[in-house]
PDB file of N, CA and C in Angstrom:
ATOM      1  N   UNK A   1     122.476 174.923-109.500  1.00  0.00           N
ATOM      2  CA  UNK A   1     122.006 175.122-108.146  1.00  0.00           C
ATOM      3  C   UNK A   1     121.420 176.527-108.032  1.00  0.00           C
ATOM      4  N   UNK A   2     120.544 176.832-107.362  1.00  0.00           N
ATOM      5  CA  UNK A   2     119.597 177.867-107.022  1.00  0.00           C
ATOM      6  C   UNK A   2     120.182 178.635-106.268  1.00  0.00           C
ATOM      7  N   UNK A   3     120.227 180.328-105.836  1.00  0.00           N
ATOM      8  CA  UNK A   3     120.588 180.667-105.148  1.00  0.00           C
ATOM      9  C   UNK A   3     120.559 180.171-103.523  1.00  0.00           C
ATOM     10  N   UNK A   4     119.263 179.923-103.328  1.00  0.00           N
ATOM     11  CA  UNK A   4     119.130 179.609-102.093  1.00  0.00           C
ATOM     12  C   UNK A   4     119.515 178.108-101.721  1.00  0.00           C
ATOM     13  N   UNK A   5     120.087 177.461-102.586  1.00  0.00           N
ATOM     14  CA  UNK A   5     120.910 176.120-102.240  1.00  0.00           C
ATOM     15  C   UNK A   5     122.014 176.712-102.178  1.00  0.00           C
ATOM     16  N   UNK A   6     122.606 177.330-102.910  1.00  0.00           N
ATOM     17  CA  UNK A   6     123.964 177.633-102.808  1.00  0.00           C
ATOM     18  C   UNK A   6     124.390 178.659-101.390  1.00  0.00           C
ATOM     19  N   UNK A   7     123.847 178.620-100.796  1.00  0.00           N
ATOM     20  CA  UNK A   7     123.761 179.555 -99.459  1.00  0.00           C
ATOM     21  C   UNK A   7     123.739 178.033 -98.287  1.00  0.00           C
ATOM     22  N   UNK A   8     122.980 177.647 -98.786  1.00  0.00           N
ATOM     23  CA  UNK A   8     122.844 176.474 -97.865  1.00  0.00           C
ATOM     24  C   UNK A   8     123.794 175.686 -97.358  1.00  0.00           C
ATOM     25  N   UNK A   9     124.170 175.309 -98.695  1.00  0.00           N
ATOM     26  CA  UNK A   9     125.700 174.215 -99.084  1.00  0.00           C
ATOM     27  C   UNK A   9     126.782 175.364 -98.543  1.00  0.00           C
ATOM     28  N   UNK A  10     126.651 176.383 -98.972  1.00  0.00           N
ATOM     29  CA  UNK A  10     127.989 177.062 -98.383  1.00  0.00           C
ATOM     30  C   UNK A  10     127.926 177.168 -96.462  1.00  0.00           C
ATOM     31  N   UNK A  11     126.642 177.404 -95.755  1.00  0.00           N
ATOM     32  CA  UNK A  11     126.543 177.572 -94.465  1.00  0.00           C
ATOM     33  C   UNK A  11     126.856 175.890 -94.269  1.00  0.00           C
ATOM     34  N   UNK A  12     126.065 174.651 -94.848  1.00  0.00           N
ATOM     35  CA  UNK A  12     126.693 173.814 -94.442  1.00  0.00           C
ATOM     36  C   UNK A  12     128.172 173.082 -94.512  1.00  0.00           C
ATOM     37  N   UNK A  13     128.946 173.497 -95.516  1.00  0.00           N
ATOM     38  CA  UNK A  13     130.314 173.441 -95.763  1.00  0.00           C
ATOM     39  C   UNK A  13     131.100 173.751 -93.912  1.00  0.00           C
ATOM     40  N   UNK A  14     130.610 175.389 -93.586  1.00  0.00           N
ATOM     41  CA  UNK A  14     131.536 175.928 -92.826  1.00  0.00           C
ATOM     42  C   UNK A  14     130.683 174.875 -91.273  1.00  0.00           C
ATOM     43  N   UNK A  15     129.763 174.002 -91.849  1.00  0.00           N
ATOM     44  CA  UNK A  15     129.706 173.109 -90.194  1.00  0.00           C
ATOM     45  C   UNK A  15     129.055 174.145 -89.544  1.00  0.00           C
ATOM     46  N   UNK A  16     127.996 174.698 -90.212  1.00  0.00           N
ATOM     47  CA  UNK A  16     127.056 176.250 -88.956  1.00  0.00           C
ATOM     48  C   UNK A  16     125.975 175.824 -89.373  1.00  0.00           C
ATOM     49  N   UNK A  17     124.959 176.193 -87.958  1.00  0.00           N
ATOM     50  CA  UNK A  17     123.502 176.286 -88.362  1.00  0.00           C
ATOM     51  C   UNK A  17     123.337 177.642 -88.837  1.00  0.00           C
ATOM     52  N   UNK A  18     122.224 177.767 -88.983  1.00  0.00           N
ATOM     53  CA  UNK A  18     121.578 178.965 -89.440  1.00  0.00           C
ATOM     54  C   UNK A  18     121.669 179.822 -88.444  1.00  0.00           C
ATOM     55  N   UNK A  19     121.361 179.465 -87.830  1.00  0.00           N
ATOM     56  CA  UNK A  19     121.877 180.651 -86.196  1.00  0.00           C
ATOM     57  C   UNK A  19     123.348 180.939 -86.291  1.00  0.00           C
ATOM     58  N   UNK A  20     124.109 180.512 -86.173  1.00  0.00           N
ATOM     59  CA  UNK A  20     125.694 180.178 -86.631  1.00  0.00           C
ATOM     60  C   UNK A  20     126.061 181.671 -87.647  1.00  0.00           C
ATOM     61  N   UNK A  21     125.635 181.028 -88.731  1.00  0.00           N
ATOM     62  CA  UNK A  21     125.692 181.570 -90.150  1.00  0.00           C
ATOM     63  C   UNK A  21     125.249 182.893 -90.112  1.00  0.00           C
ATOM     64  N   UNK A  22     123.995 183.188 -89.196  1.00  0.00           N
ATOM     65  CA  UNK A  22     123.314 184.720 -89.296  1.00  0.00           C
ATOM     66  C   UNK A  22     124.157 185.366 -89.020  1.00  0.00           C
ATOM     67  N   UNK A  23     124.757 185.358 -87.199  1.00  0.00           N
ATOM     68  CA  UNK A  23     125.802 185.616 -86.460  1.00  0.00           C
ATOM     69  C   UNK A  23     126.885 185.820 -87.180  1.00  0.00           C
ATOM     70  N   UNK A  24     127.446 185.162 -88.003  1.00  0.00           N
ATOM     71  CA  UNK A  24     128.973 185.167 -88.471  1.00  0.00           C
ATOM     72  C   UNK A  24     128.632 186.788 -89.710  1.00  0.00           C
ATOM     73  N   UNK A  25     127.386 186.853 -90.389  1.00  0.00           N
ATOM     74  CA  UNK A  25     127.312 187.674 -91.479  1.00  0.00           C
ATOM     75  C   UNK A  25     126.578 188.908 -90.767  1.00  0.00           C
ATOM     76  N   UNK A  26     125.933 188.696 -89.992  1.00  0.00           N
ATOM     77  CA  UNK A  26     125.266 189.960 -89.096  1.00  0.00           C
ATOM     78  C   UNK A  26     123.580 190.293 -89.434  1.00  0.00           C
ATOM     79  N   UNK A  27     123.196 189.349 -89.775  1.00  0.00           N
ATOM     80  CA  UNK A  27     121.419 188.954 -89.737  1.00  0.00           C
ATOM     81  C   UNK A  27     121.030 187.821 -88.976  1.00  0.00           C
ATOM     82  N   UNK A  28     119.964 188.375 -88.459  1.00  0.00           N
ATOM     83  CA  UNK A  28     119.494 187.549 -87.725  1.00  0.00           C
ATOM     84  C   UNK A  28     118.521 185.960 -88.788  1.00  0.00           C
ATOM     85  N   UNK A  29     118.846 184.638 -87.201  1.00  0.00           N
ATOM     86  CA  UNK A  29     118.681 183.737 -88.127  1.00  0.00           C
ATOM     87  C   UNK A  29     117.113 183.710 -89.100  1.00  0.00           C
ATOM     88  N   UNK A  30     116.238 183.997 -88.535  1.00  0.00           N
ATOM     89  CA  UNK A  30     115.141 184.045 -89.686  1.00  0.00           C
ATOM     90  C   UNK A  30     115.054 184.140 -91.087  1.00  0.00           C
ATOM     91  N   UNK A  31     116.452 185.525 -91.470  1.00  0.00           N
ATOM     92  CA  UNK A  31     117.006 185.885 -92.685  1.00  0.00           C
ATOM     93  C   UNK A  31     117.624 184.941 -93.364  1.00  0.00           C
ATOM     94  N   UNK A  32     118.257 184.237 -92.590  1.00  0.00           N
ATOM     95  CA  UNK A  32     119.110 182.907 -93.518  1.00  0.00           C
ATOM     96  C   UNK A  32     118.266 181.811 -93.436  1.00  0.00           C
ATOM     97  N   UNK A  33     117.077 181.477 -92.980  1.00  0.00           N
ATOM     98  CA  UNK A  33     116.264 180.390 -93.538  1.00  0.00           C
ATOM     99  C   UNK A  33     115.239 181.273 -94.642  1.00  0.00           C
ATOM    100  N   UNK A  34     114.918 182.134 -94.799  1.00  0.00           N
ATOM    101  CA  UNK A  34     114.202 182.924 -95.717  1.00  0.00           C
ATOM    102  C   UNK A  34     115.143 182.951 -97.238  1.00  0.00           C
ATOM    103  N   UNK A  35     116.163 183.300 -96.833  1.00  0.00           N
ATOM    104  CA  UNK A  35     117.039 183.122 -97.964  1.00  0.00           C
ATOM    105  C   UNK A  35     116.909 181.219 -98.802  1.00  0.00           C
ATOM    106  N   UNK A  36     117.282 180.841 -97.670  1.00  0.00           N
ATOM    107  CA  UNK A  36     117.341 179.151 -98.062  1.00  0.00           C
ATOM    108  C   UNK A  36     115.856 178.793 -98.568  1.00  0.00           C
ATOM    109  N   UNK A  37     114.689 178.984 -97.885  1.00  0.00           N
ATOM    110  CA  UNK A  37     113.416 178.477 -98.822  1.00  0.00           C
ATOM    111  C   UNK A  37     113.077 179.594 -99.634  1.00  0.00           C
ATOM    112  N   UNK A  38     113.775 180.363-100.222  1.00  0.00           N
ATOM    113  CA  UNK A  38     113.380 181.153-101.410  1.00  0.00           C
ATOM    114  C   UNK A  38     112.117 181.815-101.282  1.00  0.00           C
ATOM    115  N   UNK A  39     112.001 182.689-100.062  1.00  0.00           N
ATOM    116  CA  UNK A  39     111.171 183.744 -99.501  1.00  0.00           C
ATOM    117  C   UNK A  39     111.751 184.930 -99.676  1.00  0.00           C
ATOM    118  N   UNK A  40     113.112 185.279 -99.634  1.00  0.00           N
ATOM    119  CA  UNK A  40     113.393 186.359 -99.777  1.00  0.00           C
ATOM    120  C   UNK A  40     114.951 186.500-100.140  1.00  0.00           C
ATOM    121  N   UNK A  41     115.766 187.061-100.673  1.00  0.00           N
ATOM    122  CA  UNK A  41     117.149 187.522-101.427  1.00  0.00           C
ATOM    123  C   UNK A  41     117.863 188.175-100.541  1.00  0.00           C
ATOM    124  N   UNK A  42     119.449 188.282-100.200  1.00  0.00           N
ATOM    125  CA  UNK A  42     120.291 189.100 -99.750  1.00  0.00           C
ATOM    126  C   UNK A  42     119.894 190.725-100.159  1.00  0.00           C
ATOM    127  N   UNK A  43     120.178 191.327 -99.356  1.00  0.00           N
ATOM    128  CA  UNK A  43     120.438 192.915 -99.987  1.00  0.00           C
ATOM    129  C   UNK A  43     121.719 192.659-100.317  1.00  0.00           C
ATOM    130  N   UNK A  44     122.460 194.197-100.310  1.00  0.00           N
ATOM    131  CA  UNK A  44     123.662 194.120-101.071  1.00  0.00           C
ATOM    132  C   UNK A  44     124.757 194.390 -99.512  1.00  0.00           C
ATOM    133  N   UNK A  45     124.236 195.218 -98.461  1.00  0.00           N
ATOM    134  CA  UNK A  45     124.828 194.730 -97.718  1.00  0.00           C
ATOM    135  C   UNK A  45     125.020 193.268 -96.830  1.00  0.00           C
ATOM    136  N   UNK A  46     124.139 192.898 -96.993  1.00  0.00           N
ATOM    137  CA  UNK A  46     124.396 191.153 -96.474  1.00  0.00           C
ATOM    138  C   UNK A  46     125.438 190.973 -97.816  1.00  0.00           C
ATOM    139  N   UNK A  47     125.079 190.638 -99.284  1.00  0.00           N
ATOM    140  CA  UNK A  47     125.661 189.681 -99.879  1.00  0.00           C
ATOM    141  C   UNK A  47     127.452 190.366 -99.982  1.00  0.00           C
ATOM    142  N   UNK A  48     128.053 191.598 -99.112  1.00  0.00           N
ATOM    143  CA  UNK A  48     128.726 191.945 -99.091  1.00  0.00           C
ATOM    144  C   UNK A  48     129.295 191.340 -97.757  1.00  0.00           C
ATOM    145  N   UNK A  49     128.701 191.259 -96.544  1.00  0.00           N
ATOM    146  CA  UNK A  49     129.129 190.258 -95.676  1.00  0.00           C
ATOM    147  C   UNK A  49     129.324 189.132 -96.335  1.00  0.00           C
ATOM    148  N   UNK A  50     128.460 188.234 -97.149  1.00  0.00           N
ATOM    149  CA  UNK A  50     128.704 187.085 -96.846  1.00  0.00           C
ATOM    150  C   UNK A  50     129.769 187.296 -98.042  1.00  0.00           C
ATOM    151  N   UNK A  51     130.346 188.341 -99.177  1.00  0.00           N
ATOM    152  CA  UNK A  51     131.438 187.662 -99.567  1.00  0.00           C
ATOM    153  C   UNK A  51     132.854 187.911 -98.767  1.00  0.00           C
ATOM    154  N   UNK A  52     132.437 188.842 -97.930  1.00  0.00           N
ATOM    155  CA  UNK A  52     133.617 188.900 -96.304  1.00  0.00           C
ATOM    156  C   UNK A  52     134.155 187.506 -95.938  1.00  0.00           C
ATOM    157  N   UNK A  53     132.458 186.540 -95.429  1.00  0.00           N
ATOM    158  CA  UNK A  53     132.768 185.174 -95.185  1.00  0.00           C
ATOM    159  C   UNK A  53     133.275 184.444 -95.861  1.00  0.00           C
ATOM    160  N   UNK A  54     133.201 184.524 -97.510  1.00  0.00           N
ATOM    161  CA  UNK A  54     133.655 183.593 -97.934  1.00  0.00           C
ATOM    162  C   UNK A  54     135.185 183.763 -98.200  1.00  0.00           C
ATOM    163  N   UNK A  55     135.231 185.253 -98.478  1.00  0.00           N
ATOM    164  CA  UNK A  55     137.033 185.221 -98.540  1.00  0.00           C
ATOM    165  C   UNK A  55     138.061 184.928 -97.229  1.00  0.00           C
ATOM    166  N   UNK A  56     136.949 185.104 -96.178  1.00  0.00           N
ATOM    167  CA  UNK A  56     137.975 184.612 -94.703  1.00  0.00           C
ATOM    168  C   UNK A  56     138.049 183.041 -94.798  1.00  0.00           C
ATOM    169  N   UNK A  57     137.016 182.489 -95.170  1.00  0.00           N
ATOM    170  CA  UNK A  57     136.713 181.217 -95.042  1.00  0.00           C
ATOM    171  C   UNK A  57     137.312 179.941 -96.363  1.00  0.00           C
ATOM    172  N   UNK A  58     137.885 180.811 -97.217  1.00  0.00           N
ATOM    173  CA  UNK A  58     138.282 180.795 -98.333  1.00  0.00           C
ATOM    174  C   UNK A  58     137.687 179.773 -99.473  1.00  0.00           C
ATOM    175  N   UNK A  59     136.431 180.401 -99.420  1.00  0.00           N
ATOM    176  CA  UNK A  59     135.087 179.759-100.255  1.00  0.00           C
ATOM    177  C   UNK A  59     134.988 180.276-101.186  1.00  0.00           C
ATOM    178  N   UNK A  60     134.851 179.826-102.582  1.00  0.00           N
ATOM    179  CA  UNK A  60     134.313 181.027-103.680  1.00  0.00           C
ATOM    180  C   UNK A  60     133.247 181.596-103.618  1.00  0.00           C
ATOM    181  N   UNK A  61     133.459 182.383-104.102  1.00  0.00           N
ATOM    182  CA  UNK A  61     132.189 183.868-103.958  1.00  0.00           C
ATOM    183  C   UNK A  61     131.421 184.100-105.427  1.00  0.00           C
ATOM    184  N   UNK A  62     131.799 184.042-106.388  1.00  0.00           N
ATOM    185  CA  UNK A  62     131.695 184.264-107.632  1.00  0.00           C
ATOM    186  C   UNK A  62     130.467 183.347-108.187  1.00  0.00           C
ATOM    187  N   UNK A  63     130.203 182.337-107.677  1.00  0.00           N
ATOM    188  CA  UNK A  63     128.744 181.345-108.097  1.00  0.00           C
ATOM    189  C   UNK A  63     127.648 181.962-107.348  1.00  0.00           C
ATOM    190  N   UNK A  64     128.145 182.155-106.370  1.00  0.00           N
ATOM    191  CA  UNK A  64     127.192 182.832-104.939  1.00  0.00           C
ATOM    192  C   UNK A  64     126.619 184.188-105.287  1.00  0.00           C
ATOM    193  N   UNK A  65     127.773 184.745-106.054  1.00  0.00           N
ATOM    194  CA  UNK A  65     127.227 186.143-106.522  1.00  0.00           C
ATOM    195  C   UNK A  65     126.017 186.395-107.896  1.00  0.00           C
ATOM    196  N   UNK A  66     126.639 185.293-108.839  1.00  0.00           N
ATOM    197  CA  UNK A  66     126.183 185.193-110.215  1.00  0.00           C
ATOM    198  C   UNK A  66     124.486 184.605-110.276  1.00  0.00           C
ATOM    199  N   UNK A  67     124.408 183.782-109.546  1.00  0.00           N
ATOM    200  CA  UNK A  67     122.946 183.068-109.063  1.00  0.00           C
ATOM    201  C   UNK A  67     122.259 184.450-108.232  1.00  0.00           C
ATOM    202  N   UNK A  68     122.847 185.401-107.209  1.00  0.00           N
ATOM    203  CA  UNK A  68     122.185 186.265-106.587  1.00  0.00           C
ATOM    204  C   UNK A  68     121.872 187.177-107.685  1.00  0.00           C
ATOM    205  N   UNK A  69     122.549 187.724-108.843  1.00  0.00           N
ATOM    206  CA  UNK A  69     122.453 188.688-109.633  1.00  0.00           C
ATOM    207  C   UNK A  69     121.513 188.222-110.836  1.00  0.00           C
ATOM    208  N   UNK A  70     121.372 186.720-110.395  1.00  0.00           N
ATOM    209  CA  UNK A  70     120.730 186.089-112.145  1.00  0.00           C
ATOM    210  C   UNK A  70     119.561 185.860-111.668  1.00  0.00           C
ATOM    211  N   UNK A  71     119.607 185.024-110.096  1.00  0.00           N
ATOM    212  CA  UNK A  71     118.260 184.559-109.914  1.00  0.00           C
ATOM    213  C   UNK A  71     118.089 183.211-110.721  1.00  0.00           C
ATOM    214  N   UNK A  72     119.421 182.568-110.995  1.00  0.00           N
ATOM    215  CA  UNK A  72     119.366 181.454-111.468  1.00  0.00           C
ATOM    216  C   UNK A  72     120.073 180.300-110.956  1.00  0.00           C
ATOM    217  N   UNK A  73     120.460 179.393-112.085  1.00  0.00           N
ATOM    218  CA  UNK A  73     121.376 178.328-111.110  1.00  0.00           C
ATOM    219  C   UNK A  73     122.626 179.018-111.163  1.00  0.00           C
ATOM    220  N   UNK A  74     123.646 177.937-110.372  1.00  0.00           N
ATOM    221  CA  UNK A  74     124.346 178.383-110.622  1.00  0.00           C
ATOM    222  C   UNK A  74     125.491 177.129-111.588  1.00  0.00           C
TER     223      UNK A  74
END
């Protein structure tokens, strides 16, 4: 899976839209559909929120990270 699926599947897991999802990590929603059609990548403070979200939410973080750092599947 691609980074920007794996963002997807994880916002759809927690039952959020993209509006939802921005809100919960602290970008606005534009950023999380940019992320999802592979227009543009987390910085390091987002992908530091979203591993905030995933440890509250108790999601793994570690595929999410490895695809952001590889730019590959995961």
């Amino acid at each position: 899976m691609l980074f920007s699926e794996c963002i997807k599947v994880l916002r759809k897991k927690s039952f959020l839209t993209q509006e939802a999802f921005a809100k919960e990590i602290g970008v606005v929603p534009a950023t999380v559909n940019r992320w999802e059609t592979r227009k543009a990548k987390p910085n390091l403070t987002a992908m530091r929120a979203i591993k905030g979200f995933c440890i509250a939410h108790n999601y793994p973080y570690n595929g999410i990270e490895s695809c952001w750092l590889n730019d590959a599947e995961c």
